[in-house]
N, C-alpha and C. Protein backbone atom coordinates (compact mmCIF):
# COMPACT_ATOMS: atom_id res chain seq x y z
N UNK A 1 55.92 153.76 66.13
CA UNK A 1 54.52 154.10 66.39
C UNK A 1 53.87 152.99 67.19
N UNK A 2 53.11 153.11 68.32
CA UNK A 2 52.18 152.31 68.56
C UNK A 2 50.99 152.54 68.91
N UNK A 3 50.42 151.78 69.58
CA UNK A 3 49.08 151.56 69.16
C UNK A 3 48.44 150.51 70.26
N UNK A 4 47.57 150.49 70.71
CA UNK A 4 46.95 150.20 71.88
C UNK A 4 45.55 148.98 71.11
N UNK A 5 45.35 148.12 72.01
CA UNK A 5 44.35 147.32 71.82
C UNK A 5 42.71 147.95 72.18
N UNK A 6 42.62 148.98 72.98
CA UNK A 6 41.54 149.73 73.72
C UNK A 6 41.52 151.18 72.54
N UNK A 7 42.61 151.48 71.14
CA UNK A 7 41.94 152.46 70.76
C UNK A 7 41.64 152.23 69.47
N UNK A 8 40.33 152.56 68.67
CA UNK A 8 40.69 152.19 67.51
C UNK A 8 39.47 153.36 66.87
N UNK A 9 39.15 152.84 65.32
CA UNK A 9 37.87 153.71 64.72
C UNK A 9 36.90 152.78 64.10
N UNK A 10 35.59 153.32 63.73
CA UNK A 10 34.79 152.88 62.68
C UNK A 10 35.55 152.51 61.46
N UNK A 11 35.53 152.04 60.89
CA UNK A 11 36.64 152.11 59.49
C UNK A 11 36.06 152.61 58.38
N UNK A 12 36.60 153.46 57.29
CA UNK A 12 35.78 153.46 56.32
C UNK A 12 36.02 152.66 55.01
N UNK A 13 35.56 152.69 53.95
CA UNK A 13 35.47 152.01 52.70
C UNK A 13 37.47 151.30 52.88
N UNK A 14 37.64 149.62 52.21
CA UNK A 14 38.40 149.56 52.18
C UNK A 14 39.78 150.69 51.28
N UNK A 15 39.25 151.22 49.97
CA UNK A 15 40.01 152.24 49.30
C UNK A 15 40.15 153.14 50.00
N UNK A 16 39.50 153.83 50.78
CA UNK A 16 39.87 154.93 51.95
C UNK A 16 39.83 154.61 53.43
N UNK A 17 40.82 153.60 54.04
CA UNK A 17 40.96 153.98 54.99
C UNK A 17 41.42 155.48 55.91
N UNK A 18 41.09 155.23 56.85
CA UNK A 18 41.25 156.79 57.68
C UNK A 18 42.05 156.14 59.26
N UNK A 19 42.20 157.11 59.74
CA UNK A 19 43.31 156.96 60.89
C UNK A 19 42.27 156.83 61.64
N UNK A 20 42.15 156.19 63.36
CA UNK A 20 41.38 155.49 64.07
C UNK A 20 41.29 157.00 65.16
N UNK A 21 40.49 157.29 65.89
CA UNK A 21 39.78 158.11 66.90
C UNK A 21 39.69 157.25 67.77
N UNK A 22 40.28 158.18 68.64
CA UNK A 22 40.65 157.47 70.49
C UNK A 22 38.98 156.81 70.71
N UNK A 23 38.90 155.78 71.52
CA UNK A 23 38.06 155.31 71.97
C UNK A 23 37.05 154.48 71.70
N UNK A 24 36.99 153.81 70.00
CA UNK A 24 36.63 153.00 69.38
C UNK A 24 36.47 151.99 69.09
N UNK A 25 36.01 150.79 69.28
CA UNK A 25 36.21 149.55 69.14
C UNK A 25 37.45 148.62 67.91
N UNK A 26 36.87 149.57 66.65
CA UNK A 26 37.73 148.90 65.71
C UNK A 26 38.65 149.98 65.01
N UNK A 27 39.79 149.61 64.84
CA UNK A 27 40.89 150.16 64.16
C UNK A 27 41.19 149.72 62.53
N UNK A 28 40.84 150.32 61.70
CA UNK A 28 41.90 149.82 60.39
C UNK A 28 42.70 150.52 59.81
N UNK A 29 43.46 149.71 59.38
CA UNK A 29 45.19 150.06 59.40
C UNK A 29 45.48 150.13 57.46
N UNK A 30 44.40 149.62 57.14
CA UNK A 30 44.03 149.15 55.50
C UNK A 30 44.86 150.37 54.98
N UNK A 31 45.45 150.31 53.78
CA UNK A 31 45.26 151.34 52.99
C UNK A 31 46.68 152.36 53.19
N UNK A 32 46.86 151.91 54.17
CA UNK A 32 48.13 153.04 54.87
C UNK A 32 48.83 152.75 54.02
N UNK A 33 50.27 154.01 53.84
CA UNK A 33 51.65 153.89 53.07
C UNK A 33 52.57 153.31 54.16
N UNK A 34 52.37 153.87 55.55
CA UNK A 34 53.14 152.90 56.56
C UNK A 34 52.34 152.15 57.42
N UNK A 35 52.12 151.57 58.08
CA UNK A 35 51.58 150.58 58.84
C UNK A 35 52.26 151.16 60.64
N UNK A 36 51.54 150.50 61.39
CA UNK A 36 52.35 150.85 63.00
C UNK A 36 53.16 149.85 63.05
N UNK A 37 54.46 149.80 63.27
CA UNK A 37 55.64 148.69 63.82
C UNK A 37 55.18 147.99 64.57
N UNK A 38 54.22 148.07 65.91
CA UNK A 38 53.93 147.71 67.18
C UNK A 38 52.47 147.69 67.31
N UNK A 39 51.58 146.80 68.03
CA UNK A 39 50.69 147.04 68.04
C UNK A 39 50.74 146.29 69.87
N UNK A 40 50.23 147.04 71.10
CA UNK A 40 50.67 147.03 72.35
C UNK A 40 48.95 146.05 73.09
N UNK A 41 48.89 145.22 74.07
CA UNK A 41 47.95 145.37 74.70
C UNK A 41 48.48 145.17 76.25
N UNK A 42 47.01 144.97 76.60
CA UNK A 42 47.40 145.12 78.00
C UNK A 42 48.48 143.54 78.48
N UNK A 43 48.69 143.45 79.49
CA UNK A 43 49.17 141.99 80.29
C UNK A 43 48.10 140.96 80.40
N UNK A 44 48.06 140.03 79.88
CA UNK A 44 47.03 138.74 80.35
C UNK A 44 46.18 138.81 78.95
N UNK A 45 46.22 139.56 78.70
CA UNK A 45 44.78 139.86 76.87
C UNK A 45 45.43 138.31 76.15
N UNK A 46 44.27 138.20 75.38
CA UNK A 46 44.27 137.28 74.29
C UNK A 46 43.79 137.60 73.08
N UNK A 47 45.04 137.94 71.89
CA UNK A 47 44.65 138.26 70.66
C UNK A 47 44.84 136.94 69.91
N UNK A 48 43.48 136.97 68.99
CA UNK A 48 43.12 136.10 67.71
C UNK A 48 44.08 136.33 66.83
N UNK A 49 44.59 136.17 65.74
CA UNK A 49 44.88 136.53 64.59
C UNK A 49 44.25 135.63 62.91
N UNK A 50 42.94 136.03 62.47
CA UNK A 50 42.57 135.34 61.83
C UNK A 50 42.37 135.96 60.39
N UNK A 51 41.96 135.38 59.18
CA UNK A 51 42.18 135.54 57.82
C UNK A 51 42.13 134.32 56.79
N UNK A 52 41.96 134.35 55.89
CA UNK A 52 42.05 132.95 55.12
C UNK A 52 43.48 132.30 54.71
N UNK A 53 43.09 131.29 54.68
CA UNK A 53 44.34 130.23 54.12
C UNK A 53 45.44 130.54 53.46
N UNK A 54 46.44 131.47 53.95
CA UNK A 54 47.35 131.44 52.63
C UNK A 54 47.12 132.98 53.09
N UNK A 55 46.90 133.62 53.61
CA UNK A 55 46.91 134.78 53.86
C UNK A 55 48.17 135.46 54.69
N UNK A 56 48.76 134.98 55.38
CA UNK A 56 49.92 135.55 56.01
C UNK A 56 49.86 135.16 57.79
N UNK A 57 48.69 134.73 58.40
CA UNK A 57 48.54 134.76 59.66
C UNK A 57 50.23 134.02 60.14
N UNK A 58 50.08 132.87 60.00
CA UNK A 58 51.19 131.77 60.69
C UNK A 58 52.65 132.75 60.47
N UNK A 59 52.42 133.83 59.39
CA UNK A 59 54.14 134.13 59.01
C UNK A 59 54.12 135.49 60.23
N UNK A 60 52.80 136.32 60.15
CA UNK A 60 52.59 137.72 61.26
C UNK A 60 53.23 136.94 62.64
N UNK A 61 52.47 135.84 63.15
CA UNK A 61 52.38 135.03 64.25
C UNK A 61 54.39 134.80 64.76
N UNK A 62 55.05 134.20 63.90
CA UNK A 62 55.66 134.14 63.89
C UNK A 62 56.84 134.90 63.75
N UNK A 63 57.00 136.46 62.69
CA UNK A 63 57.28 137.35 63.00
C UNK A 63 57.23 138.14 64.14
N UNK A 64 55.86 138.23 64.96
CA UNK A 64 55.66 139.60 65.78
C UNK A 64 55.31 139.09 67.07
N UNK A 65 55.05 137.53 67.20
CA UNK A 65 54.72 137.44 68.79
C UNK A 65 55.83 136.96 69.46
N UNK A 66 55.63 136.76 70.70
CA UNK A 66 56.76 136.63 71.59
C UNK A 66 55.91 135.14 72.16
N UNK A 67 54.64 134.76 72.05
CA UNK A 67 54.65 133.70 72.36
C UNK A 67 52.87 133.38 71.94
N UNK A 68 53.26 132.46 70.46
CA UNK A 68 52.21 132.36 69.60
C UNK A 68 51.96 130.44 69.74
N UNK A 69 50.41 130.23 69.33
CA UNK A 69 49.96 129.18 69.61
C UNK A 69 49.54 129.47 68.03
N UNK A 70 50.17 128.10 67.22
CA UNK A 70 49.43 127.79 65.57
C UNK A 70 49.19 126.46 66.03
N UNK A 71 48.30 126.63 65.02
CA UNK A 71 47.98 124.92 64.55
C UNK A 71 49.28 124.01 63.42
N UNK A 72 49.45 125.34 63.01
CA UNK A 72 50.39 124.81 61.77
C UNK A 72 51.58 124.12 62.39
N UNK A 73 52.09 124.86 63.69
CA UNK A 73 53.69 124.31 64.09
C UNK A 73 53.28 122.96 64.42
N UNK A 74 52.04 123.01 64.97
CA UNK A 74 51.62 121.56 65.63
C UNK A 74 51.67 120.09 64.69
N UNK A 75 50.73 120.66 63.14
CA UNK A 75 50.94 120.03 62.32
C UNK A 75 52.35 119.20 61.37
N UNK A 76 52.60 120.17 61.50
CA UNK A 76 54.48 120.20 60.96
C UNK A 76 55.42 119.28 61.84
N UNK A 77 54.48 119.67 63.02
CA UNK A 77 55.91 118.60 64.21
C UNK A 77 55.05 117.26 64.51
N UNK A 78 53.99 117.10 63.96
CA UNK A 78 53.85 115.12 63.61
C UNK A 78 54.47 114.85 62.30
N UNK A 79 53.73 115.66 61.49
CA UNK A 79 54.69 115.83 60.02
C UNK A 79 55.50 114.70 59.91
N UNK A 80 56.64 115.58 60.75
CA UNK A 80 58.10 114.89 60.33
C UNK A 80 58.28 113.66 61.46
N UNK A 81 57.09 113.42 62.41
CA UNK A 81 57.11 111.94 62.91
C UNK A 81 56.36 111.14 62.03
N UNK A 82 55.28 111.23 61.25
CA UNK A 82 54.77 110.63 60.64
C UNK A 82 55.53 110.39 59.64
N UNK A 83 55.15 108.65 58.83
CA UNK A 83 55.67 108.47 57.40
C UNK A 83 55.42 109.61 56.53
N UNK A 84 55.79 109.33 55.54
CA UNK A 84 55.73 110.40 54.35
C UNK A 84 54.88 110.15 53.52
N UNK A 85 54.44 108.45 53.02
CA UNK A 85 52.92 107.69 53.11
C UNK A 85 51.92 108.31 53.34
N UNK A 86 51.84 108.57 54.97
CA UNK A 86 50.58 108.05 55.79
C UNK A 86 49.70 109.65 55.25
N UNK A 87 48.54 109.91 54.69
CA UNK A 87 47.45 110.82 54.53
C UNK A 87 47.52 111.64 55.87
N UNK A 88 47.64 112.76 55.59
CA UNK A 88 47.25 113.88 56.76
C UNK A 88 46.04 113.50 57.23
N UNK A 89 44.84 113.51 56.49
CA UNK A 89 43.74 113.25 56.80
C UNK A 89 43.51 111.82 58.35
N UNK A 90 44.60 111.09 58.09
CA UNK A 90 44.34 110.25 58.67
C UNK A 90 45.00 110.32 60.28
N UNK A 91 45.72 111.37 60.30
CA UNK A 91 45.92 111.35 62.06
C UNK A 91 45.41 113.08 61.91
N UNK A 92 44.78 114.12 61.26
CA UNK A 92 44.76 115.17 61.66
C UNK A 92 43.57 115.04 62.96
N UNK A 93 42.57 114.13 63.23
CA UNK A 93 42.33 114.31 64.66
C UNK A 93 43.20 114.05 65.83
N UNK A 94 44.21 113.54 65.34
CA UNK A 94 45.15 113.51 66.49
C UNK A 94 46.36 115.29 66.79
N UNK A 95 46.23 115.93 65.38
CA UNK A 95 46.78 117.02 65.67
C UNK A 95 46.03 118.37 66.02
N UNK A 96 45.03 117.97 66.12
CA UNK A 96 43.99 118.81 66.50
C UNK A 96 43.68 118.47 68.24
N UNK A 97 43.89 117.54 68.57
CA UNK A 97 43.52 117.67 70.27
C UNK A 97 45.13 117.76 70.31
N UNK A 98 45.90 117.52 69.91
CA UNK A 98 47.57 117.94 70.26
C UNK A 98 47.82 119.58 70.54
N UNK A 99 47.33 120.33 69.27
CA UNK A 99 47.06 121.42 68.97
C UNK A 99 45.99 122.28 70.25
N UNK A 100 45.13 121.88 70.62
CA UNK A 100 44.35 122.52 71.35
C UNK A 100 44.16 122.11 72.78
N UNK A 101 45.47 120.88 72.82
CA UNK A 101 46.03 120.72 74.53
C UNK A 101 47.33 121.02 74.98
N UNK A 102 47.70 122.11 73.70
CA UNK A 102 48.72 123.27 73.84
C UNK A 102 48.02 124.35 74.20
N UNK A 103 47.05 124.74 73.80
CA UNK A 103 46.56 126.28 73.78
C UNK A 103 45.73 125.66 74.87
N UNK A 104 45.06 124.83 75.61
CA UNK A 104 44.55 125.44 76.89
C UNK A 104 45.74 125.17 78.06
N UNK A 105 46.65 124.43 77.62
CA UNK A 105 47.84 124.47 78.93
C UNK A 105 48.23 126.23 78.85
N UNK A 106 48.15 126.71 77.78
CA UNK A 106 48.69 127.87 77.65
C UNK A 106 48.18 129.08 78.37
N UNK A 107 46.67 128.59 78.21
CA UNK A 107 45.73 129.37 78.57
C UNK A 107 45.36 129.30 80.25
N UNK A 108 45.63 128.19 80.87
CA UNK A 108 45.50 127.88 82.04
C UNK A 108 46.76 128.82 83.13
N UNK A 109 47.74 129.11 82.01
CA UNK A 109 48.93 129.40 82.81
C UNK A 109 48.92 131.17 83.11
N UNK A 110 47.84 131.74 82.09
CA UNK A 110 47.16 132.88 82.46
C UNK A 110 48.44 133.93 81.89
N UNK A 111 49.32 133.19 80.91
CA UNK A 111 49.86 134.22 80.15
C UNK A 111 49.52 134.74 79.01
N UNK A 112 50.31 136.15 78.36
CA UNK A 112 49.11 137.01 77.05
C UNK A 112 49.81 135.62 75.96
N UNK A 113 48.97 135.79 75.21
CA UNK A 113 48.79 134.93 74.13
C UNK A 113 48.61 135.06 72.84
N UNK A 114 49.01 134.94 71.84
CA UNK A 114 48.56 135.04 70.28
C UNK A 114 47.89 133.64 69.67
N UNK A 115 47.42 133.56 68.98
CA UNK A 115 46.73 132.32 69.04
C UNK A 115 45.91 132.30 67.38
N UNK A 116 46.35 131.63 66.43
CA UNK A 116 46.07 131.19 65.20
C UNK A 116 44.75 130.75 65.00
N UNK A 117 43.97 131.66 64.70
CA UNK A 117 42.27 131.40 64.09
C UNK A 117 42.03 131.31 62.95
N UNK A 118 41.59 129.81 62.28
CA UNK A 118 41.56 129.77 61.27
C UNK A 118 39.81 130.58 60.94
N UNK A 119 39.52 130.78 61.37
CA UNK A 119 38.49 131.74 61.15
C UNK A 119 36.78 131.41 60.81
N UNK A 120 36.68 130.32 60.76
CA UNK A 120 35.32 128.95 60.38
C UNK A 120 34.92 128.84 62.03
N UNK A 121 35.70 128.48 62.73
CA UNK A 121 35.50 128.28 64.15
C UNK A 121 34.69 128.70 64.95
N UNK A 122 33.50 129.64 65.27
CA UNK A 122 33.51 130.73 66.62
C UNK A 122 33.59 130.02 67.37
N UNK A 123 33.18 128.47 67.66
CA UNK A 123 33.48 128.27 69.06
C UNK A 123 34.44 128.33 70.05
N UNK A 124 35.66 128.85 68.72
CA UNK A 124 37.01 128.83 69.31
C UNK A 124 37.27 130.03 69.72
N UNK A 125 36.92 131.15 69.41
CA UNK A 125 36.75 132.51 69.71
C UNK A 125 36.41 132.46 71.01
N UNK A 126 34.85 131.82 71.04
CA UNK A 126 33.97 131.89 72.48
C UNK A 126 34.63 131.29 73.92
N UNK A 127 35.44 130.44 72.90
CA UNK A 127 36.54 129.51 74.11
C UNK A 127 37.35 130.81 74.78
N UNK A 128 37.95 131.58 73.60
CA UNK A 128 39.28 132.49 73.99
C UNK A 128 38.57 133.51 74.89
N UNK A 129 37.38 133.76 74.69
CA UNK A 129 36.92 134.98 75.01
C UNK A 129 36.47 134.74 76.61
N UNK A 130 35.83 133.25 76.75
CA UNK A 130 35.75 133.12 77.87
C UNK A 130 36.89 133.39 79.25
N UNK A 131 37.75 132.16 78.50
CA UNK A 131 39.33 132.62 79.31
C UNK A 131 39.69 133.72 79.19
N UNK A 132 39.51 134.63 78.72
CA UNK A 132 40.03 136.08 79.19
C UNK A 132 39.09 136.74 79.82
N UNK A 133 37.60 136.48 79.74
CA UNK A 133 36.76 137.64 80.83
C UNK A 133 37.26 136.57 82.30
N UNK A 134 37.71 134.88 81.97
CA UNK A 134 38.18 134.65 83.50
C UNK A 134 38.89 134.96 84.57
N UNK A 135 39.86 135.77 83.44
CA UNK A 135 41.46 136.47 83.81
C UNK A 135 41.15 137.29 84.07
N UNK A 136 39.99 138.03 84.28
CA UNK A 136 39.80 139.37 83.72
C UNK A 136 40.50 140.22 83.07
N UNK A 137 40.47 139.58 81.92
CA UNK A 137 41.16 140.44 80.66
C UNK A 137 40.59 140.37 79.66
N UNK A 138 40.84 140.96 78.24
CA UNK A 138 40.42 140.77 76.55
C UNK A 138 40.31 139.76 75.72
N UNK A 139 39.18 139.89 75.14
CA UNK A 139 40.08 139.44 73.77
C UNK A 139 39.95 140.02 72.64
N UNK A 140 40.89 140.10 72.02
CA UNK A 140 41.53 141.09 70.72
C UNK A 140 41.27 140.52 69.35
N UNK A 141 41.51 140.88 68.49
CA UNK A 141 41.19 140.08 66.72
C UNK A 141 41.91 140.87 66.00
N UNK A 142 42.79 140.31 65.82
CA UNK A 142 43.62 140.83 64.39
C UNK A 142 43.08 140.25 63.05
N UNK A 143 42.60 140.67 61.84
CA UNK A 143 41.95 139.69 61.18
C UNK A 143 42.60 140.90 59.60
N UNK A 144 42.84 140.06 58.85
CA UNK A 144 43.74 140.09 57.52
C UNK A 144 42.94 140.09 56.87
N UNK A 145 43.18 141.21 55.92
CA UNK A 145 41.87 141.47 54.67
C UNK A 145 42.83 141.02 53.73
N UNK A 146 42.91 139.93 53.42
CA UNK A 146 43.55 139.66 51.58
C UNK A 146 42.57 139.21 50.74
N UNK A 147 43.35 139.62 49.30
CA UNK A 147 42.26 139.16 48.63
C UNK A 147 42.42 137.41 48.38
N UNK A 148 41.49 136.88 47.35
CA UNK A 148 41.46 135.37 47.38
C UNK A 148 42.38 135.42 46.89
N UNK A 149 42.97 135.92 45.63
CA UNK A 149 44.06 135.67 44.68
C UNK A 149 45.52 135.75 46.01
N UNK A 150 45.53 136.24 46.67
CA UNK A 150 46.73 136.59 47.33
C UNK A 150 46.57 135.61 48.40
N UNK A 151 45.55 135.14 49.25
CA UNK A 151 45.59 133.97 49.97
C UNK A 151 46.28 132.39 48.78
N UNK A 152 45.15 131.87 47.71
CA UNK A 152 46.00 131.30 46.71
C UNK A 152 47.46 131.33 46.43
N UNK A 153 48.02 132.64 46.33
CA UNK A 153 49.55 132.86 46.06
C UNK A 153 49.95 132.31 47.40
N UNK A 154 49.76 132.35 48.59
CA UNK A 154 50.56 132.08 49.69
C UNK A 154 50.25 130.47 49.67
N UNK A 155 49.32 130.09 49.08
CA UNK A 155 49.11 128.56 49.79
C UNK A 155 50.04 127.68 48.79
N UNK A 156 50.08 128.10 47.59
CA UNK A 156 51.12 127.84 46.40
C UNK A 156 52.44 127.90 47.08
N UNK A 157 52.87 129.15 47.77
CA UNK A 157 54.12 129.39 48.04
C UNK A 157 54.74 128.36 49.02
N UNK A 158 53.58 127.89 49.75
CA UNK A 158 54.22 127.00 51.16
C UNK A 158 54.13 125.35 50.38
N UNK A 159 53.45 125.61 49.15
CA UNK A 159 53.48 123.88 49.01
C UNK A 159 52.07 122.92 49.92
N UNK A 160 51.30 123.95 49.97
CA UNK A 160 49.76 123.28 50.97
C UNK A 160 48.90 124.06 50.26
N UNK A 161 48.26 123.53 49.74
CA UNK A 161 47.06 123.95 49.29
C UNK A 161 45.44 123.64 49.72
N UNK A 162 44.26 124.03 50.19
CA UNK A 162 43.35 123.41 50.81
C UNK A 162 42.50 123.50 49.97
N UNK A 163 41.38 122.66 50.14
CA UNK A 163 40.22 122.19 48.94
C UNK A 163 39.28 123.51 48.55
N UNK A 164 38.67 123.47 47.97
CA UNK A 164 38.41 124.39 46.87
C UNK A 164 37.13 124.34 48.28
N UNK A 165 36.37 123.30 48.81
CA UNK A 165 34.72 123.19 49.43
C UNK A 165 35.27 124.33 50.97
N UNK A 166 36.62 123.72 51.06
CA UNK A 166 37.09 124.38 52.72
C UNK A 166 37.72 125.78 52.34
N UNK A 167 38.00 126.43 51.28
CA UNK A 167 38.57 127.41 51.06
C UNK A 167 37.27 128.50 50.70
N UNK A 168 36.09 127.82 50.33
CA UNK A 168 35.01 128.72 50.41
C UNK A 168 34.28 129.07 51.71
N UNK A 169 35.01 128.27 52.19
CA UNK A 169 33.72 128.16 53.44
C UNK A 169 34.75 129.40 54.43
N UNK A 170 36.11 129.42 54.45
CA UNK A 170 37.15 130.03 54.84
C UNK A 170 36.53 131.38 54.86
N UNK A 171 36.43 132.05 52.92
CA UNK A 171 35.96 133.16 52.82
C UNK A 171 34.57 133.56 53.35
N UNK A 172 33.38 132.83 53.82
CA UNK A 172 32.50 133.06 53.97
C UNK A 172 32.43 133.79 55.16
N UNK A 173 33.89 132.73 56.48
CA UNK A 173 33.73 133.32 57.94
C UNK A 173 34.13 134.30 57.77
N UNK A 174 35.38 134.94 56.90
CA UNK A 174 36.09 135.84 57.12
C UNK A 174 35.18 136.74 56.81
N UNK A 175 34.09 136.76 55.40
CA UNK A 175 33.30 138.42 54.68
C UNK A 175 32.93 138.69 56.03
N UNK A 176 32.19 137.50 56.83
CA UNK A 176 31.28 137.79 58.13
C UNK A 176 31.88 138.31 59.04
N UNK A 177 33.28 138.55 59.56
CA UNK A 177 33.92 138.80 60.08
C UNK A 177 34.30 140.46 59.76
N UNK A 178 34.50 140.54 58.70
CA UNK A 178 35.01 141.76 58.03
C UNK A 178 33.69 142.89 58.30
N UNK A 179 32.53 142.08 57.66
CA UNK A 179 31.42 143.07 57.88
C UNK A 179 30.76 143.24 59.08
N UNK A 180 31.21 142.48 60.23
CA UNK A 180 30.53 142.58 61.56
C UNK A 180 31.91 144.18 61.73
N UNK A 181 33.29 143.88 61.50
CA UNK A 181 34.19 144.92 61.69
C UNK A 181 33.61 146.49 60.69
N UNK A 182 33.42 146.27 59.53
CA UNK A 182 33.40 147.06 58.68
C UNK A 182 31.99 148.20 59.33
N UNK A 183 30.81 147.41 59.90
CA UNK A 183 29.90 147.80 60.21
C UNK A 183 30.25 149.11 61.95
N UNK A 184 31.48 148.29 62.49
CA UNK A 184 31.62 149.41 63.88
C UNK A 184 31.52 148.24 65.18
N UNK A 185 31.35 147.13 64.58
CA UNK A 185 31.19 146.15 65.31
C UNK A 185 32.28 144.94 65.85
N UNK A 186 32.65 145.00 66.49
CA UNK A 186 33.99 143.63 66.90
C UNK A 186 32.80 142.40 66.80
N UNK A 187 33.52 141.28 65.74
CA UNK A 187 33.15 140.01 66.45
C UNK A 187 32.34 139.53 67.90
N UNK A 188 31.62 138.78 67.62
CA UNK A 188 31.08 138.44 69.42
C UNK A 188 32.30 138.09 70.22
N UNK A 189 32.39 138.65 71.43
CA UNK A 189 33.00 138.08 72.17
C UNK A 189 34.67 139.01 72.23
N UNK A 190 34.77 139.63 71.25
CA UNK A 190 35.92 140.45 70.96
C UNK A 190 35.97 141.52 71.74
N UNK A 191 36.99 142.46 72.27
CA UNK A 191 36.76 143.55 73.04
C UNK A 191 37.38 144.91 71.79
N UNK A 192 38.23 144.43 70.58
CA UNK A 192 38.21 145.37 69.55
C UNK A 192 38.81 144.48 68.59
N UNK A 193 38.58 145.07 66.91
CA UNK A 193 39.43 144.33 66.15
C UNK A 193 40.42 145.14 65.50
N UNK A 194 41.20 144.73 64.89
CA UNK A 194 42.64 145.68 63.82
C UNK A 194 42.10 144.85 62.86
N UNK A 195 41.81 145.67 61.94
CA UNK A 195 42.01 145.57 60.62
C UNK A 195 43.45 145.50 59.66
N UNK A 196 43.65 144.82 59.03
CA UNK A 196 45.30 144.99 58.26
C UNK A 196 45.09 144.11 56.77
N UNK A 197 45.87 145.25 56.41
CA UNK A 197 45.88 144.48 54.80
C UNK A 197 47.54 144.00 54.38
N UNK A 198 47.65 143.86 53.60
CA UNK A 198 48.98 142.82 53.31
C UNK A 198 50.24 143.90 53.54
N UNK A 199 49.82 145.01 53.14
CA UNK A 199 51.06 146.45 53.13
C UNK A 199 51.29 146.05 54.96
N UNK A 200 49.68 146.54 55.81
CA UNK A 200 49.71 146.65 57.60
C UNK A 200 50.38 145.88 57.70
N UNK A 201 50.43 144.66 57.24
CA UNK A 201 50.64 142.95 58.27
C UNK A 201 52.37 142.75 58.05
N UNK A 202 52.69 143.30 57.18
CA UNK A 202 54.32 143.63 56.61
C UNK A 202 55.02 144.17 57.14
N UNK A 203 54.46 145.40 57.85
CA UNK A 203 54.74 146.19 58.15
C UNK A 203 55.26 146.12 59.99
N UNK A 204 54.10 145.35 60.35
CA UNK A 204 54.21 144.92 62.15
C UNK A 204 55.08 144.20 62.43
N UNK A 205 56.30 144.18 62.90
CA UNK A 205 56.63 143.28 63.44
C UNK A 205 56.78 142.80 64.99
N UNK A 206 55.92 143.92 65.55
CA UNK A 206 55.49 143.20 67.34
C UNK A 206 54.29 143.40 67.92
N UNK A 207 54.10 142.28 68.35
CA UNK A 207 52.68 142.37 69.26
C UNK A 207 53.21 142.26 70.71
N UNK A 208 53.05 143.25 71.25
CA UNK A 208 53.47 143.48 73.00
C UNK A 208 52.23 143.45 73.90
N UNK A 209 52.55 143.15 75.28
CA UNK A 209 51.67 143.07 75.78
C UNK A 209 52.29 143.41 77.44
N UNK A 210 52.04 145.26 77.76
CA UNK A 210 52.58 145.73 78.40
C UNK A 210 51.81 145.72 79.77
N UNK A 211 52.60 145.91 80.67
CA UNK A 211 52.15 145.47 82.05
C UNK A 211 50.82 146.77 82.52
């Protein structure tokens, strides 16, 4: 099955999702017994993929794109240059301009892109969104409805856990996010969003981006 970045629906209540009507901004996928394998956009688009901590983004990212920008790989590969000592805290400004002088080389090179939103950010959105009306192309939002308990289970599972002050603030972007979607509305700057819940996000394993 696939599925296009240009079609989607209003969504309704998360317990009843419904199948999306050609021509819609937002699509949700919530609720389904199968999910779409594929989810297609155009050439040059730039999809988000955002959700809270522990939610599944970095594993979707890594499953389904063909060429994904995390923060996490970035983190991981000082990681293991750094002592085992030294506090994250204490070079993460250094993996953060590392991290985001990957994604604009990436972005400069005017290929489609997946790109890890931790979801607190918009300025990072407004960044993506810019570079793609430059290209003249999209930008897309994949954004993961889990619940807290199931973000928690994932952050347990990887052995990273984030502070209780940054994990609220996480859920706050995301409700805002959800209800700008839930309402019929994409994010600013978005050209549509997919909705997906833990069954959808399982279920995808490609994000294409056809000529």
């Amino acid at each position: 099955m696939t599925t296009t970045g240009t079609v989607g629906a209003v969504p309704a209540p998360r317990s009843a999702a419904r199948p999306a009507a050609a021509g819609g901004p937002v699509r949700d996928l919530r609720g389904r017994s199968a999910g779409p394998h594929r989810l297609g956009y155009a050439a040059g688009d730039i999809v988000v993929v955002s959700g809270l901590p522990g939610g599944g983004k970095s594993t979707l990212i890594n499953r389904a794109a063909e060429t994904g920008i995390d923060s996490q790989d970035t983190r991981e590969r000082w990681e293991r240059r750094m002592p085992s000592a030294l506090p994250y805290a204490v070079y993460r400004p250094l993996v953060r301009a590392a991290h985001y002088r990957g994604l604009w080389r990436e972005l400069r090179s005017g290929a489609s892109v997946v790109v890890h939103d931790c979801g607190t950010q918009s300025w990072v959105r407004a960044l993506l969104a810019a570079a793609a009306r430059q290209r003249g192309r999209s930008l897309h939002l994949l954004l993961l409805d889990t619940t807290p308990e199931e973000a928690l289970a994932g952050q347990a599972a990887r052995g990273r856990r984030v502070s209780a002050y940054a994990f609220a603030r996480h859920r706050s972007a995301v409700a805002r996010l959800l209800a700008a979607a839930e309402s019929g509305r994409p994010p600013r700057g978005c050209a549509t969003v997919t909705l997906l819940d833990r069954r959808a996000a399982s279920a995808l394993n490609r994000i294409a981006f056809d000529a």
